[in-house]
PDB file of N, CA and C in Angstrom:
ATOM      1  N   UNK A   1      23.408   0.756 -24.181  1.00  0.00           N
ATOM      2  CA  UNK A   1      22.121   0.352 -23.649  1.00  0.00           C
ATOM      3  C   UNK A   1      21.857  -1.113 -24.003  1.00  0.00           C
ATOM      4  N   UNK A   2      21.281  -1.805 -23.496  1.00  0.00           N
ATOM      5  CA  UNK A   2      20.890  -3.316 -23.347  1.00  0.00           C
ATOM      6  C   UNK A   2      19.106  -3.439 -23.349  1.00  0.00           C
ATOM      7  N   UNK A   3      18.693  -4.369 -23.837  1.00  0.00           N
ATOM      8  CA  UNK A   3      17.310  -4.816 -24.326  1.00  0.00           C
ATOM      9  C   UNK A   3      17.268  -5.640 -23.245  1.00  0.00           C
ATOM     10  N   UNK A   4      15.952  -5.601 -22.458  1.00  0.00           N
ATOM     11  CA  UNK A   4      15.419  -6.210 -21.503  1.00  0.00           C
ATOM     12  C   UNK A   4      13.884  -6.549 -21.407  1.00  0.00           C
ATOM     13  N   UNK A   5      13.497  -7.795 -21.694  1.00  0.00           N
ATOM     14  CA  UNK A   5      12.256  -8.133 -22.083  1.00  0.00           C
ATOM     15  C   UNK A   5      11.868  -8.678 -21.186  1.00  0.00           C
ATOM     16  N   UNK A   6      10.433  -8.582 -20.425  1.00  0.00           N
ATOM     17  CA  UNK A   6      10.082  -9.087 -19.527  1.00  0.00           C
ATOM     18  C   UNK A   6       8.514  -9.756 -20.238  1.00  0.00           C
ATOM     19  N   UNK A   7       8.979 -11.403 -19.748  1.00  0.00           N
ATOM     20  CA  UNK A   7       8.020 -12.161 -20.938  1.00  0.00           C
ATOM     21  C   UNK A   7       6.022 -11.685 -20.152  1.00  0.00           C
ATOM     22  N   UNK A   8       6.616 -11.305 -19.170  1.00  0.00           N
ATOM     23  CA  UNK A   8       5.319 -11.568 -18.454  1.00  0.00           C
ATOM     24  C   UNK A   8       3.988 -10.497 -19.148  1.00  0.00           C
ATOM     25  N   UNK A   9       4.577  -9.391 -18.868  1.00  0.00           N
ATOM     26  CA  UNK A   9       3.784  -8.390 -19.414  1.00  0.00           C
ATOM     27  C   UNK A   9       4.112  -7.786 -21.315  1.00  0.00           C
ATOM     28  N   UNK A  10       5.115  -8.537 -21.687  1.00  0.00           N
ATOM     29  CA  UNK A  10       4.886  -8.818 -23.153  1.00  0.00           C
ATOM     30  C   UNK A  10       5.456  -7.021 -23.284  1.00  0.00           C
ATOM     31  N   UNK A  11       6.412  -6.812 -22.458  1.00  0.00           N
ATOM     32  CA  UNK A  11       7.077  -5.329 -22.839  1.00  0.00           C
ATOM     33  C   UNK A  11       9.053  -5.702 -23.076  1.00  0.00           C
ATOM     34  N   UNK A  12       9.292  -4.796 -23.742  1.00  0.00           N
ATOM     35  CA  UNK A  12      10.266  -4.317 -23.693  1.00  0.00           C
ATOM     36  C   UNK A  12      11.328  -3.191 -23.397  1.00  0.00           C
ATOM     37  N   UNK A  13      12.199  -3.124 -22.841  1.00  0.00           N
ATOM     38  CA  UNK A  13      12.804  -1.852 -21.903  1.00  0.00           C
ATOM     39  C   UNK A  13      14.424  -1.469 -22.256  1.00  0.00           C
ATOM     40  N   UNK A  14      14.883  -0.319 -22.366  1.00  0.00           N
ATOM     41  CA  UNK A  14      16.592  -0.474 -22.340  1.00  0.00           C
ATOM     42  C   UNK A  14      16.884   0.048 -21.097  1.00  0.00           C
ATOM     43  N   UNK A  15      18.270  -0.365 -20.689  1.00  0.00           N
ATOM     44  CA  UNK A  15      18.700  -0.335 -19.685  1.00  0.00           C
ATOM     45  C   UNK A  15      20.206  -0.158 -19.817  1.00  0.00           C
ATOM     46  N   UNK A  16      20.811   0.533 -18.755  1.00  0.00           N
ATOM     47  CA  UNK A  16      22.345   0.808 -18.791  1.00  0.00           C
ATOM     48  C   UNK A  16      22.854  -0.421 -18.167  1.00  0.00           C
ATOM     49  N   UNK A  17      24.283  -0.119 -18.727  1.00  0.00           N
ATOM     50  CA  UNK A  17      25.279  -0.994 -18.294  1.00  0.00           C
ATOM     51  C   UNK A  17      25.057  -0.979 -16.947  1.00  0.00           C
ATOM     52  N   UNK A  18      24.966  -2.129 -16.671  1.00  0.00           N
ATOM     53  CA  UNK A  18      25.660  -2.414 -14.829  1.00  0.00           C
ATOM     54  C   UNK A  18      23.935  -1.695 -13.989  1.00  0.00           C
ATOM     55  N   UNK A  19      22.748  -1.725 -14.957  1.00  0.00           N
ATOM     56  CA  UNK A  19      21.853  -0.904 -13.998  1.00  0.00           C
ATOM     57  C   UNK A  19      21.287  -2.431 -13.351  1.00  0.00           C
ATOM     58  N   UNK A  20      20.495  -2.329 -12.282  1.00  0.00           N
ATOM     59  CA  UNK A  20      19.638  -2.928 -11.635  1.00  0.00           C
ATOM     60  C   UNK A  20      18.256  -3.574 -11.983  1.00  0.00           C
ATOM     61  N   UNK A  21      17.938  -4.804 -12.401  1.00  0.00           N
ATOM     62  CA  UNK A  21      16.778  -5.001 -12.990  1.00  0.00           C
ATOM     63  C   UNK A  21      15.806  -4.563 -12.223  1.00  0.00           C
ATOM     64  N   UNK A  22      15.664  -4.478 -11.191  1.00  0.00           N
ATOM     65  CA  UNK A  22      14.100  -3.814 -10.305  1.00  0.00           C
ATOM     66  C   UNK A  22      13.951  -2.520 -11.039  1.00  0.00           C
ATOM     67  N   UNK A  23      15.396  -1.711 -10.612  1.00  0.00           N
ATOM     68  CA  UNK A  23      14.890  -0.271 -10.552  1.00  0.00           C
ATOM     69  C   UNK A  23      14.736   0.022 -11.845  1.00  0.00           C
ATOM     70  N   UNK A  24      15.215  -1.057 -13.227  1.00  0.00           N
ATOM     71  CA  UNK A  24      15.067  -0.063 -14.905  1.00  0.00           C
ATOM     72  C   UNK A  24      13.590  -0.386 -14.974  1.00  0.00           C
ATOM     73  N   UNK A  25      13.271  -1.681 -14.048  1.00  0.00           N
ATOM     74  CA  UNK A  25      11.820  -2.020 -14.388  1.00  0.00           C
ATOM     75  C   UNK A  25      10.535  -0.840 -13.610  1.00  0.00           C
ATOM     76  N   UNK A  26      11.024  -0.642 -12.602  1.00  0.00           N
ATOM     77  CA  UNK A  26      10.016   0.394 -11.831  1.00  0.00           C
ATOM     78  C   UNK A  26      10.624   1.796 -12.914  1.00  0.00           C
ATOM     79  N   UNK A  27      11.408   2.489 -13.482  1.00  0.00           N
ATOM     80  CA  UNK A  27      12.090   3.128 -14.279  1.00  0.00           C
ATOM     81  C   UNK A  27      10.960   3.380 -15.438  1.00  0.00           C
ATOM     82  N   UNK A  28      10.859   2.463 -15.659  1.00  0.00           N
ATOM     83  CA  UNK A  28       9.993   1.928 -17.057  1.00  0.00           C
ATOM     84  C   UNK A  28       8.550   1.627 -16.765  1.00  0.00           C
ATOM     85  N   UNK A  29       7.900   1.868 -15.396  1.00  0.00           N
ATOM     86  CA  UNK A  29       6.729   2.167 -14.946  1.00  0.00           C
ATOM     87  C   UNK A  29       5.732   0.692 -14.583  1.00  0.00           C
ATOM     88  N   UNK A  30       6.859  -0.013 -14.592  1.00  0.00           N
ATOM     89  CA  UNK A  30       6.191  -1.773 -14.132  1.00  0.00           C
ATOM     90  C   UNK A  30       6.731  -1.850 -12.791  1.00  0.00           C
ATOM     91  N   UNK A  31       5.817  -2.856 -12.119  1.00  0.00           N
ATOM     92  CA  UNK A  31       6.119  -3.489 -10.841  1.00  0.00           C
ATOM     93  C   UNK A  31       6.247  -4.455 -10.341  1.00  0.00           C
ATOM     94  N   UNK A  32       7.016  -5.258  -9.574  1.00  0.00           N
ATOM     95  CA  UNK A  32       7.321  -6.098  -9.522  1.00  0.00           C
ATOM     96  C   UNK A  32       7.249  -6.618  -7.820  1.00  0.00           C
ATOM     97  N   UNK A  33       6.606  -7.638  -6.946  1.00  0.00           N
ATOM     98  CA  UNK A  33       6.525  -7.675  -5.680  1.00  0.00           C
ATOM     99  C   UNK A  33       7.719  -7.405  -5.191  1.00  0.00           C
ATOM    100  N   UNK A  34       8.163  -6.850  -4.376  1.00  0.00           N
ATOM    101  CA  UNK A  34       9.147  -6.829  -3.439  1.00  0.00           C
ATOM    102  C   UNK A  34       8.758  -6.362  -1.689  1.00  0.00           C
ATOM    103  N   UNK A  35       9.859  -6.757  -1.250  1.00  0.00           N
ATOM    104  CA  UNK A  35      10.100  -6.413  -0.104  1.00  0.00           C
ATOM    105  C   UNK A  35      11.056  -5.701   1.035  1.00  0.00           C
ATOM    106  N   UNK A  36      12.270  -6.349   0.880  1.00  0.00           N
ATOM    107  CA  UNK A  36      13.239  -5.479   1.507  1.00  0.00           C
ATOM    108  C   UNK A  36      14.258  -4.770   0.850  1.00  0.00           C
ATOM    109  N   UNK A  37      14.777  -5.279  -0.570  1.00  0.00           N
ATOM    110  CA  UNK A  37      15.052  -4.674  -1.806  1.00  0.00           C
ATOM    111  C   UNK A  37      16.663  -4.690  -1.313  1.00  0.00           C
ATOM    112  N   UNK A  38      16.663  -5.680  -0.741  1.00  0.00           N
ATOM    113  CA  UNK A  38      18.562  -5.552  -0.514  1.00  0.00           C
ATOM    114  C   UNK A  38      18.791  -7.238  -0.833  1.00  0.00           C
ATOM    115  N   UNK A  39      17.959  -8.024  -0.834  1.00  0.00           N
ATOM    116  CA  UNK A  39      18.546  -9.651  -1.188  1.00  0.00           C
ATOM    117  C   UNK A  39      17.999 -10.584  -0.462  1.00  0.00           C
ATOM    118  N   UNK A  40      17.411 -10.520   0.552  1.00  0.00           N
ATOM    119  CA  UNK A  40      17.129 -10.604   1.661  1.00  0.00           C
ATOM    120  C   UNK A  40      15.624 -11.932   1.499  1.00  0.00           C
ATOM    121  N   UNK A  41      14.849 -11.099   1.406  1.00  0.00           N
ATOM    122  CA  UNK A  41      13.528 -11.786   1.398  1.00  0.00           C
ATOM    123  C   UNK A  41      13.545 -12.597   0.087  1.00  0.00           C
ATOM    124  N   UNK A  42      13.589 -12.539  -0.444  1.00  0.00           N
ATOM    125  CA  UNK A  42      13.016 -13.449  -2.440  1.00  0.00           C
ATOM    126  C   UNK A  42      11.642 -12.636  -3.231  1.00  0.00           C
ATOM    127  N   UNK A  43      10.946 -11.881  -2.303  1.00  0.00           N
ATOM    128  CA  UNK A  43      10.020 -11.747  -2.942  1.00  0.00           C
ATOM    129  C   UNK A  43      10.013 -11.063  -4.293  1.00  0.00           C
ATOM    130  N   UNK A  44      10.970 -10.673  -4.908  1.00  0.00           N
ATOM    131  CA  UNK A  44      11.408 -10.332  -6.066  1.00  0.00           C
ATOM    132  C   UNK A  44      12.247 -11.059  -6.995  1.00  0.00           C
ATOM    133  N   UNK A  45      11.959 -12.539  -7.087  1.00  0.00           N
ATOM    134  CA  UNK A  45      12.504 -13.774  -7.677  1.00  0.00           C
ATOM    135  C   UNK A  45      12.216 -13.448  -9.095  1.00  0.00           C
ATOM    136  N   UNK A  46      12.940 -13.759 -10.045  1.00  0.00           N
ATOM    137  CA  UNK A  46      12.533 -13.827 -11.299  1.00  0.00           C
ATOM    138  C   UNK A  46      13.481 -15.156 -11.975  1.00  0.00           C
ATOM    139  N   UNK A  47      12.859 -15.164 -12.995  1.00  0.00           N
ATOM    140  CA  UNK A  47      13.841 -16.177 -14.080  1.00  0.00           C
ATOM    141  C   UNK A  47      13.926 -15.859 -14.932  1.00  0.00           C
ATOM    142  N   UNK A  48      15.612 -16.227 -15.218  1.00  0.00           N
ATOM    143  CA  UNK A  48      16.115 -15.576 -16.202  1.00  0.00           C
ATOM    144  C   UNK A  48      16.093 -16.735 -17.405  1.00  0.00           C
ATOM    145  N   UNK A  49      15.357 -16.528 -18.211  1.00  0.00           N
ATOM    146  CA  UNK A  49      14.888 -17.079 -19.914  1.00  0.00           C
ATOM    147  C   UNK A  49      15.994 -17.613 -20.885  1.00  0.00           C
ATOM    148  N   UNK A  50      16.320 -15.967 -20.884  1.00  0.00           N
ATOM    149  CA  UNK A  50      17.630 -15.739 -22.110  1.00  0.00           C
ATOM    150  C   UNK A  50      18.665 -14.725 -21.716  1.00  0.00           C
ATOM    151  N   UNK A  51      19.960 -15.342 -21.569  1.00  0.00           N
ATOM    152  CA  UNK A  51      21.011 -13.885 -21.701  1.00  0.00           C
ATOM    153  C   UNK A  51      21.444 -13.805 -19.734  1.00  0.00           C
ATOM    154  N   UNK A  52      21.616 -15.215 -19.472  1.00  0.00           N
ATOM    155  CA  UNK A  52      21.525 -15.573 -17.311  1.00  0.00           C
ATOM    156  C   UNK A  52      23.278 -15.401 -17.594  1.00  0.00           C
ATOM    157  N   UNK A  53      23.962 -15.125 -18.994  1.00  0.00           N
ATOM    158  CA  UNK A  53      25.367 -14.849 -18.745  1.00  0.00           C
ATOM    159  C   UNK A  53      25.678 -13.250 -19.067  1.00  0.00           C
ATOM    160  N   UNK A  54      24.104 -12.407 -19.344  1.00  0.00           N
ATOM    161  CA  UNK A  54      24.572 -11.185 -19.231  1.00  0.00           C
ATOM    162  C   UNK A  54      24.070 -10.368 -17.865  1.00  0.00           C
ATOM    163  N   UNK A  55      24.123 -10.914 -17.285  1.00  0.00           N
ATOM    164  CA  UNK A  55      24.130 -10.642 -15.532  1.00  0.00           C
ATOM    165  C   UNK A  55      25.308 -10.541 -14.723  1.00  0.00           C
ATOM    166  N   UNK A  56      25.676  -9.667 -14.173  1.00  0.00           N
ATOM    167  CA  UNK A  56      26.773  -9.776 -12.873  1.00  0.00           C
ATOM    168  C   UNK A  56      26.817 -11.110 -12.186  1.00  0.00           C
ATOM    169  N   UNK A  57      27.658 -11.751 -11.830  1.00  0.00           N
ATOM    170  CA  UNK A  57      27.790 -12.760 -10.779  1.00  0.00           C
ATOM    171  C   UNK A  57      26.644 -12.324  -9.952  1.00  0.00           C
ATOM    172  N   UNK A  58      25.764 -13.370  -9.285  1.00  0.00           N
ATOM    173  CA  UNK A  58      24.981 -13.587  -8.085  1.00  0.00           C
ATOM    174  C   UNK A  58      25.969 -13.252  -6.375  1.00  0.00           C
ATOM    175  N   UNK A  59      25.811 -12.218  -5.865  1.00  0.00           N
ATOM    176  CA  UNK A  59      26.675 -12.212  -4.767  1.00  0.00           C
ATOM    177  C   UNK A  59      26.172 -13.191  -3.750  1.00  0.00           C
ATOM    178  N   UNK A  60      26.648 -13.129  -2.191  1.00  0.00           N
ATOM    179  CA  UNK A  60      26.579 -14.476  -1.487  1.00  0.00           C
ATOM    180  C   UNK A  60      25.244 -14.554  -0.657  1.00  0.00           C
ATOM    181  N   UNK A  61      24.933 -12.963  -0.690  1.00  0.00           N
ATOM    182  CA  UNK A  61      23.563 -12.615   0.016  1.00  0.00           C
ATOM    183  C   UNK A  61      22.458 -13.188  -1.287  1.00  0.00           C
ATOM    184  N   UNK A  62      22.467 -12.931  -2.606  1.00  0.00           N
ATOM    185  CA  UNK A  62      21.866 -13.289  -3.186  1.00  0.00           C
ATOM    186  C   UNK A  62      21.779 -14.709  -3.681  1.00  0.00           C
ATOM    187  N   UNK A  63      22.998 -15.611  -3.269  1.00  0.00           N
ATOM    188  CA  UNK A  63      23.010 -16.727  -3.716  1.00  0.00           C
ATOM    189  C   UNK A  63      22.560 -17.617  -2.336  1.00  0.00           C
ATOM    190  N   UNK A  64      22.429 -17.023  -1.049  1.00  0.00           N
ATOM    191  CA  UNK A  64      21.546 -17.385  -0.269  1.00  0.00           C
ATOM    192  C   UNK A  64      20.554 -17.531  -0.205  1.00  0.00           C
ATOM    193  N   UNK A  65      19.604 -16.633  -0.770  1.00  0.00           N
ATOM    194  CA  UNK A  65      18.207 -16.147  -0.452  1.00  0.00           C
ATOM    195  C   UNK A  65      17.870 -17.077  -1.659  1.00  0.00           C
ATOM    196  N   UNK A  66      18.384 -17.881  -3.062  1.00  0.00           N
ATOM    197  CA  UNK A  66      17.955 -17.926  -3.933  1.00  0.00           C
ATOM    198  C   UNK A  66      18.264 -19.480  -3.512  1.00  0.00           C
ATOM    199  N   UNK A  67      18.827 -20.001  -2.647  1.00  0.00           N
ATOM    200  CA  UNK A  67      19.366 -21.308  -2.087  1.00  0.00           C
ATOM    201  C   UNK A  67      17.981 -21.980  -1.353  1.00  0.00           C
ATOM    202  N   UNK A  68      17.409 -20.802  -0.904  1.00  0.00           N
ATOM    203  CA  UNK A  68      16.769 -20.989   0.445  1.00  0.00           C
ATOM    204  C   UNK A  68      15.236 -21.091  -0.266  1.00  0.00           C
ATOM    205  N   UNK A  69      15.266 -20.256  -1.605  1.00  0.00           N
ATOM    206  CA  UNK A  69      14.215 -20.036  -2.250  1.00  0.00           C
ATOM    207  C   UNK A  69      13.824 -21.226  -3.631  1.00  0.00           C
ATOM    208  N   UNK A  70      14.750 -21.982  -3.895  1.00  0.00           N
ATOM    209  CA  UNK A  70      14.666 -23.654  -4.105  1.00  0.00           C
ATOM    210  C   UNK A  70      14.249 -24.441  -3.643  1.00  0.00           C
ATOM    211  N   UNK A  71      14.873 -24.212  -2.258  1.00  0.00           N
ATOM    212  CA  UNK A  71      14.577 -25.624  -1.142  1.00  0.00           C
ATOM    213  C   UNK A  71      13.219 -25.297  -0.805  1.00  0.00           C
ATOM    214  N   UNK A  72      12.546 -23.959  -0.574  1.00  0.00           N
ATOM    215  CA  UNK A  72      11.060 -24.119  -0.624  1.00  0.00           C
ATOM    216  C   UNK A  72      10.095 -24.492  -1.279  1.00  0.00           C
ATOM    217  N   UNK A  73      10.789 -23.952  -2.783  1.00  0.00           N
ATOM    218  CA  UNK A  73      10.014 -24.619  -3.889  1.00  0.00           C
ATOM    219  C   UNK A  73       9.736 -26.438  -4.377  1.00  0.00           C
ATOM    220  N   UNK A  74      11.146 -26.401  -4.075  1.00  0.00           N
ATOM    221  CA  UNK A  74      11.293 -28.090  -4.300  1.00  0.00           C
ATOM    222  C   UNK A  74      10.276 -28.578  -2.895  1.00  0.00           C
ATOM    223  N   UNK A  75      10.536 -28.550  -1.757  1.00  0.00           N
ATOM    224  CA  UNK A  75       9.435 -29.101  -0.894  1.00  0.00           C
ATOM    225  C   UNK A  75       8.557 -28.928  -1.703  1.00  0.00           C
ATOM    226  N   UNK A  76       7.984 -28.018  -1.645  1.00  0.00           N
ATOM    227  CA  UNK A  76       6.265 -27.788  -2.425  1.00  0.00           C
ATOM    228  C   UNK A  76       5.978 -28.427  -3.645  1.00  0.00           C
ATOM    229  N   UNK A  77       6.743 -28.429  -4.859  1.00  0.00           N
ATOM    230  CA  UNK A  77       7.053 -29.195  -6.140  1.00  0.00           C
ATOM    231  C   UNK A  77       7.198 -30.302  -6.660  1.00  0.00           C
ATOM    232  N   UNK A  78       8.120 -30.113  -5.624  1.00  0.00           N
ATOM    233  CA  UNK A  78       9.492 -32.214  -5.419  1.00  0.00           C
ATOM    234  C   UNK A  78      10.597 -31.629  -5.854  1.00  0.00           C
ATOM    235  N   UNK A  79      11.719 -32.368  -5.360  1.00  0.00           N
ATOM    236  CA  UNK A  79      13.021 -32.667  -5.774  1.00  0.00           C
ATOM    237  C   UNK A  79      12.728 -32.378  -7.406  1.00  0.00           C
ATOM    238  N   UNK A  80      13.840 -31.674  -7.697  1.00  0.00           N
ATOM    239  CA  UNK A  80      14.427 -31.350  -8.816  1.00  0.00           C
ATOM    240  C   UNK A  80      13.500 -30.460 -10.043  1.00  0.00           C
ATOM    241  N   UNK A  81      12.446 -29.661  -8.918  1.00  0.00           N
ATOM    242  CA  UNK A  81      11.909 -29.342  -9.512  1.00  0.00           C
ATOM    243  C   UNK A  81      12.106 -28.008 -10.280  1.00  0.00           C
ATOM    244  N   UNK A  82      13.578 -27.315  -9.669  1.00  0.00           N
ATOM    245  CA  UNK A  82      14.362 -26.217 -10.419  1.00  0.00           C
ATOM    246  C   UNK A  82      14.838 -26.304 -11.098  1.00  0.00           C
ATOM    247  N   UNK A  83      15.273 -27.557 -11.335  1.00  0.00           N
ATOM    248  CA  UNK A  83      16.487 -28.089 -12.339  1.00  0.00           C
ATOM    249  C   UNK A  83      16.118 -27.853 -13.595  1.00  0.00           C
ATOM    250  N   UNK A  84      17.265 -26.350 -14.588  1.00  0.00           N
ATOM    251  CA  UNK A  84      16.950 -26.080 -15.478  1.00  0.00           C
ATOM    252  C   UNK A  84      16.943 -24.119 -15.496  1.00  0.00           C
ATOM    253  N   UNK A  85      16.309 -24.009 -14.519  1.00  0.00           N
ATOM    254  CA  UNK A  85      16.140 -22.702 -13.920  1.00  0.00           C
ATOM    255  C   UNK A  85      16.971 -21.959 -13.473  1.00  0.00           C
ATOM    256  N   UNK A  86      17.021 -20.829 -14.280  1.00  0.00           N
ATOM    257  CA  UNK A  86      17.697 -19.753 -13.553  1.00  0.00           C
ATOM    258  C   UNK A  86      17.214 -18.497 -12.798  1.00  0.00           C
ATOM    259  N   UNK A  87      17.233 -19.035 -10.909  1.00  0.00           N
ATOM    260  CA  UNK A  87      16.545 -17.814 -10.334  1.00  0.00           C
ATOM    261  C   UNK A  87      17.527 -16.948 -10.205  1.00  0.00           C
ATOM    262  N   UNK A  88      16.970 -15.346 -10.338  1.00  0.00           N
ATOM    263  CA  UNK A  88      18.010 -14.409  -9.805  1.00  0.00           C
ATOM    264  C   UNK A  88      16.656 -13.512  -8.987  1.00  0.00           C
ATOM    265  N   UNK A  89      17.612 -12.519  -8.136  1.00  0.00           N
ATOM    266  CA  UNK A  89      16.401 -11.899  -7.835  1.00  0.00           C
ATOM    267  C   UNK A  89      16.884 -10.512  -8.349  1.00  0.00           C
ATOM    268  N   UNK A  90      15.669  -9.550  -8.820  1.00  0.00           N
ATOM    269  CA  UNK A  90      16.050  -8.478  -9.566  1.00  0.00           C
ATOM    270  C   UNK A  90      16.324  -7.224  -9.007  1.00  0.00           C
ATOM    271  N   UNK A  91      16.008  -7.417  -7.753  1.00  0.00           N
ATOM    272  CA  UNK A  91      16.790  -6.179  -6.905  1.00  0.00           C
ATOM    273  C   UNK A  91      18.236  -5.996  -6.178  1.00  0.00           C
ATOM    274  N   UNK A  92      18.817  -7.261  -7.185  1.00  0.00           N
ATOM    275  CA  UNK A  92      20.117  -7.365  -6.990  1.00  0.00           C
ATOM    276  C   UNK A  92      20.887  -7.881  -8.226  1.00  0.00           C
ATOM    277  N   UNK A  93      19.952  -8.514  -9.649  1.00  0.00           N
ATOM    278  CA  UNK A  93      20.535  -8.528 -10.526  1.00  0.00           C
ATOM    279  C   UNK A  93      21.319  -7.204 -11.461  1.00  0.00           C
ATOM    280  N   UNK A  94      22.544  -7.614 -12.015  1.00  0.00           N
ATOM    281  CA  UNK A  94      22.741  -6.189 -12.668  1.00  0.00           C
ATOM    282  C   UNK A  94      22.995  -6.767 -14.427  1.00  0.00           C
ATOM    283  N   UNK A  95      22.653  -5.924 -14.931  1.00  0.00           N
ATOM    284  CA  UNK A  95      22.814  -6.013 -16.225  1.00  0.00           C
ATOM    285  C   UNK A  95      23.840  -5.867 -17.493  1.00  0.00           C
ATOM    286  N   UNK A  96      24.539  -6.443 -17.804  1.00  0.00           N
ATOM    287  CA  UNK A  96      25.398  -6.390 -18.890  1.00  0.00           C
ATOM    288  C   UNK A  96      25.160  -6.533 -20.187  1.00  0.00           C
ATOM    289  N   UNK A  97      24.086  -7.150 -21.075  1.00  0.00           N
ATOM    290  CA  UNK A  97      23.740  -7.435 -21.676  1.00  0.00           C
ATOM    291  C   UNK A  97      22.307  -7.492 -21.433  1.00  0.00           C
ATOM    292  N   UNK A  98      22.051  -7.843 -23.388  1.00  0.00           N
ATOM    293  CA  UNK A  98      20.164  -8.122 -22.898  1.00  0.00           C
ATOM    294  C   UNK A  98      19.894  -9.719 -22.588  1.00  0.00           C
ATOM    295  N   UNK A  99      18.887 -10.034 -21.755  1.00  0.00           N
ATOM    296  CA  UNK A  99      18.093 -10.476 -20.926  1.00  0.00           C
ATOM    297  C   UNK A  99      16.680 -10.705 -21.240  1.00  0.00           C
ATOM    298  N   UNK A 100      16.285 -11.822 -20.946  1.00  0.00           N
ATOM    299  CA  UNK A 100      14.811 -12.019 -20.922  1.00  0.00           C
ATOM    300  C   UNK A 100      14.382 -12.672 -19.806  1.00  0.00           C
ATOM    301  N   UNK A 101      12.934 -12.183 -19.055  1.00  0.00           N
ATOM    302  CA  UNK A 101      13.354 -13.244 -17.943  1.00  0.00           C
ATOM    303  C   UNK A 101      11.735 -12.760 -17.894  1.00  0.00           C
ATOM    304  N   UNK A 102      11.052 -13.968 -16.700  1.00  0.00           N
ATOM    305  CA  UNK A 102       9.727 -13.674 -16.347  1.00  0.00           C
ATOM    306  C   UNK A 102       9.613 -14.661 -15.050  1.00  0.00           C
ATOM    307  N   UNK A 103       8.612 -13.817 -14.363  1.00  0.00           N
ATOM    308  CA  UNK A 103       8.160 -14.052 -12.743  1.00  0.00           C
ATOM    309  C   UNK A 103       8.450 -15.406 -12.532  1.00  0.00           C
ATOM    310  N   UNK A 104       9.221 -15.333 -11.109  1.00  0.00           N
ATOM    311  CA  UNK A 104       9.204 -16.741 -10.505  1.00  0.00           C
ATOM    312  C   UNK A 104       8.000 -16.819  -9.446  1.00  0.00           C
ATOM    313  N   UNK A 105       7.336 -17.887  -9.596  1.00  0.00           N
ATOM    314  CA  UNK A 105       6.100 -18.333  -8.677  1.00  0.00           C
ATOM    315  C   UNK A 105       6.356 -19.444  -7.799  1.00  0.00           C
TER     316      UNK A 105
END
């Protein structure tokens, strides 16, 4: 089992190898916006804090949506305003380790 802290709501959760951050989090009775729950939309963006190397690789659907979900931010922000940040989105992150991460806005 793996420790998964979500800074936002100031909880802590375990989670299996290789599980899904959405679903240990809905699991564990928190919620998180979403939408199409396959990679797709972003509305389930998070950032990852501590532990963005105990995550599965980002696949290409997810490294799209999270491409696409920069370039919006940076318009709105400015240039380079991710830089530093690690977005993943959690209905496609998987877990290997513990993790800390809290809402991307």
């Amino acid at each position: 089992m793996h420790k998964v802290s979500y800074i936002d709501k100031e909880i802590d959760f375990e989670v299996e190898e290789n599980e899904v951050v959405f679903d240990a989090l809905d699991n564990a009775g928190e919620k998180l916006p979403h939408g199409c729950l396959a990679g797709s939309c972003g509305a389930c963006r998070i950032e990852i804090i501590e532990g963005s190397d105990n995550l599965k690789p980002a696949s290409a659907i997810e490294n799209n949506t999270i491409e696409a979900i920069v370039e919006s931010y940076e318009r709105k922000h400015g240039e380079g305003a991710c830089q530093g940040k690690n977005i993943r989105l959690a209905c496609r992150a998987r877990v290997l380790g513990d993790i800390k991460f809290k809402s991307f806005k």
